[in-house]
Every structure is written in structure tokens, then in C-alpha cells.
Protein backbone atom coordinates (compact mmCIF):
# COMPACT_ATOMS: atom_id res chain seq x y z
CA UNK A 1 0.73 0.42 -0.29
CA UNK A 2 3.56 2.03 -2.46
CA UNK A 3 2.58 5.14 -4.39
CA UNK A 4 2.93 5.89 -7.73
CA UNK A 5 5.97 7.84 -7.09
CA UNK A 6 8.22 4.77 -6.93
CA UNK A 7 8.20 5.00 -11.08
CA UNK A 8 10.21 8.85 -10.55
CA UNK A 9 12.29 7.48 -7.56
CA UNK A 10 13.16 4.05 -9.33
CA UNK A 11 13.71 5.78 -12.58
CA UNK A 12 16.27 8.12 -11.17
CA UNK A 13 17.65 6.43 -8.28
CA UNK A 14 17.13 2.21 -8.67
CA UNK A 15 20.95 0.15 -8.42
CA UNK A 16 21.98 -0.61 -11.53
CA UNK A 17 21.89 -4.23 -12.67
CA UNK A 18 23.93 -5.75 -15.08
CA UNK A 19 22.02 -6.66 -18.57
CA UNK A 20 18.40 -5.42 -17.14
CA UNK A 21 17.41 -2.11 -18.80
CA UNK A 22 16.72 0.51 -16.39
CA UNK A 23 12.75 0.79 -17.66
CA UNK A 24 12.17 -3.22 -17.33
CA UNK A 25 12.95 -2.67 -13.24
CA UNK A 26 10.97 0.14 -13.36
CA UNK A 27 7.95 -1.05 -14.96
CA UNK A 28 8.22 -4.79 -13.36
CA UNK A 29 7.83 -2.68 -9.70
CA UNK A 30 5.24 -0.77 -11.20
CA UNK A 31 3.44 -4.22 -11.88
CA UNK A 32 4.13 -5.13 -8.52
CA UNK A 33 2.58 -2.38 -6.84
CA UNK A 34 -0.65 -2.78 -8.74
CA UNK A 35 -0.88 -6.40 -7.88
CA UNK A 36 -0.51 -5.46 -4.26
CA UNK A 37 -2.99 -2.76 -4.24
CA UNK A 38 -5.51 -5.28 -5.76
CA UNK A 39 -4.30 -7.74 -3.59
CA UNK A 40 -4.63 -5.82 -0.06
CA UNK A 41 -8.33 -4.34 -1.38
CA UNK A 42 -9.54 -8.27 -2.42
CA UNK A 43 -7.65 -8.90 1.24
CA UNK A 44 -5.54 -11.71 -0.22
CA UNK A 45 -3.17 -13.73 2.10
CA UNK A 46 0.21 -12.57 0.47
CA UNK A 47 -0.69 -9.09 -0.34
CA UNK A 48 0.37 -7.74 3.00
CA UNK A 49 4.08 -9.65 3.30
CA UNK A 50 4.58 -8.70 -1.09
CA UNK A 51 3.65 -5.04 -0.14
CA UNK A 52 6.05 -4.89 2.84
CA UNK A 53 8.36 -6.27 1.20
CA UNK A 54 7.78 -3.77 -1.97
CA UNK A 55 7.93 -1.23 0.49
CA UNK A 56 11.34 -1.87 1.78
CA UNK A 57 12.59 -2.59 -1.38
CA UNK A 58 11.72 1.04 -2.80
CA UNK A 59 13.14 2.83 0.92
CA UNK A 60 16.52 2.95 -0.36
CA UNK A 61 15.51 4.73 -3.10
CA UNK A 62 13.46 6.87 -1.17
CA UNK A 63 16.48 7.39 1.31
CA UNK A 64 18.63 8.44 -2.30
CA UNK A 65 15.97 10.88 -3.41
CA UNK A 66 16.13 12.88 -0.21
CA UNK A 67 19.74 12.76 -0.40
CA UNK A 68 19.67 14.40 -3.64
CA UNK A 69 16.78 16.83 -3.17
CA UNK A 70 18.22 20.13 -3.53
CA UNK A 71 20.64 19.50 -6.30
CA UNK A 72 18.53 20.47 -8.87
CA UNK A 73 18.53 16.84 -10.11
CA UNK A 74 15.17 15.80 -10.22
CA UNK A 75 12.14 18.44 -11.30
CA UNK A 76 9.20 19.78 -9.15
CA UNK A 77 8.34 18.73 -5.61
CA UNK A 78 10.95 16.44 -5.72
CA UNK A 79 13.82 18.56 -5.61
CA UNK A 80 12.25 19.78 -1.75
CA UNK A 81 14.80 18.61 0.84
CA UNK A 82 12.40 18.67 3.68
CA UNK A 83 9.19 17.17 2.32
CA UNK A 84 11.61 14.30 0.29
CA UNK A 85 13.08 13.76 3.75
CA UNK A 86 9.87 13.77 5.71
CA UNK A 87 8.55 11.16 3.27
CA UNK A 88 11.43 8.59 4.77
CA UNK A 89 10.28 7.66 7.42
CA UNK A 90 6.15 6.96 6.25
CA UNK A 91 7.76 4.23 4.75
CA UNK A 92 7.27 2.46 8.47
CA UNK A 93 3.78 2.99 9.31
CA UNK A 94 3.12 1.89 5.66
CA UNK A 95 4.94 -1.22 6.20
CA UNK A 96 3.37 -1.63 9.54
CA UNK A 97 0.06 -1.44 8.15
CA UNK A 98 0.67 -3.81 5.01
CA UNK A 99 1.91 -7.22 7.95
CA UNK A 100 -1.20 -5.79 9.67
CA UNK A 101 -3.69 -6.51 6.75
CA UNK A 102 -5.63 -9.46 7.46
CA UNK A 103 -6.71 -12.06 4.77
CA UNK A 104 -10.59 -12.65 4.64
CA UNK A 105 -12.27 -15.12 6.55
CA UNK A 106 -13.33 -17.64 4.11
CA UNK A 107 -16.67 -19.56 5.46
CA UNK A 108 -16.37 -23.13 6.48
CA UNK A 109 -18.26 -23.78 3.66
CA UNK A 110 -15.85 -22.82 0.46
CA UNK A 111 -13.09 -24.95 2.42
């Protein structure tokens, strides 16, 4: 599921888009993310496919915030080359595991 450090990679790196304000995208993902993490723990049917797609979404991001670790442009932990560029590539087994989750069974009776 994507963590809650999306909201400091969005804010800093997201594309720009043309009449959106920057904190809309930001908090519409955040919205997104929440929904998914409800959605993968009640096993819903789109959960998994909404979170991998979420997660790819947010890699490029990801990918910018490693490239600019080390520049001093973003505070804390996040300014760490290595650990921002050994976050990259958890972004697989994450979406791995989101097409992996499995709706729940529903019993032949609630059909």
C-alpha cells in the first residue's frame, strides 16, 4: 500500500498541471491511498489494481526524490541519497503484492 510519505514526495516533486493547485493533487492522492488501505484490509475486488496503480503513479516521484536527495532540498531523512534511492525499487514488491491481494470469497448464499 503507499505510505504516508507520498504527501512530502507529491508536495515537492508531483508534475505540474495546468489550473489544479499543487495541494488539491496532493490531498486527492492522499484520499486515494486511504481508500486503498481500507479497501485491501476489507479485501475488496478493486483495491489491489487502484493500489498498483497508486503505486506506479507515485514511482516517478519517488525516482525525483532520490534524484534530489543530497541537495539540501528537502529536510530530514529525505535529503539521504542512499536510503531515498534504496526506497525505489520497494515500489515493485509493493506493487506485486497489491495484483496479488485476493478479493473475499463471498458465500453462495449473499449471491
Amino acid at each position: 500500500m503507499p505510505g504516508s510519505e507520498s504527501f512530502c514526495v507529491l508536495s515537492a516533486s508531483r508534475p505540474r498541471l495546468r489550473g489544479v493547485p499543487k495541494r488539491t493533487v496532493i490531498y486527492a492522492s492522499g484520499v486515494v491511498e486511504v481508500a486503498c488501505a481500507v479497501g485491501l484490509l476489507r479485501r475488496e475486488p478493486w483495491a489491489g489494481p487502484v493500489s498498483a496503480a497508486t503505486l506506479l503513479a507515485i514511482w516517478p516521484a519517488n525516482i525525483q526524490m532520490a534524484r534530489d536527495a543530497g541537495t539540501g532540498r528537502h529536510p530530514g531523512l529525505a535529503d539521504n541519497k542512499p536510503l531515498m534511492w534504496a526506497r525505489v525499487p520497494l515500489q515493485l514488491p509493493m506493487i506485486w503484492a497489491a495484483l496479488r491481494a485476493r478479493p473475499r470469497r463471498r458465500s453462495p448464499e449473499a449471491r
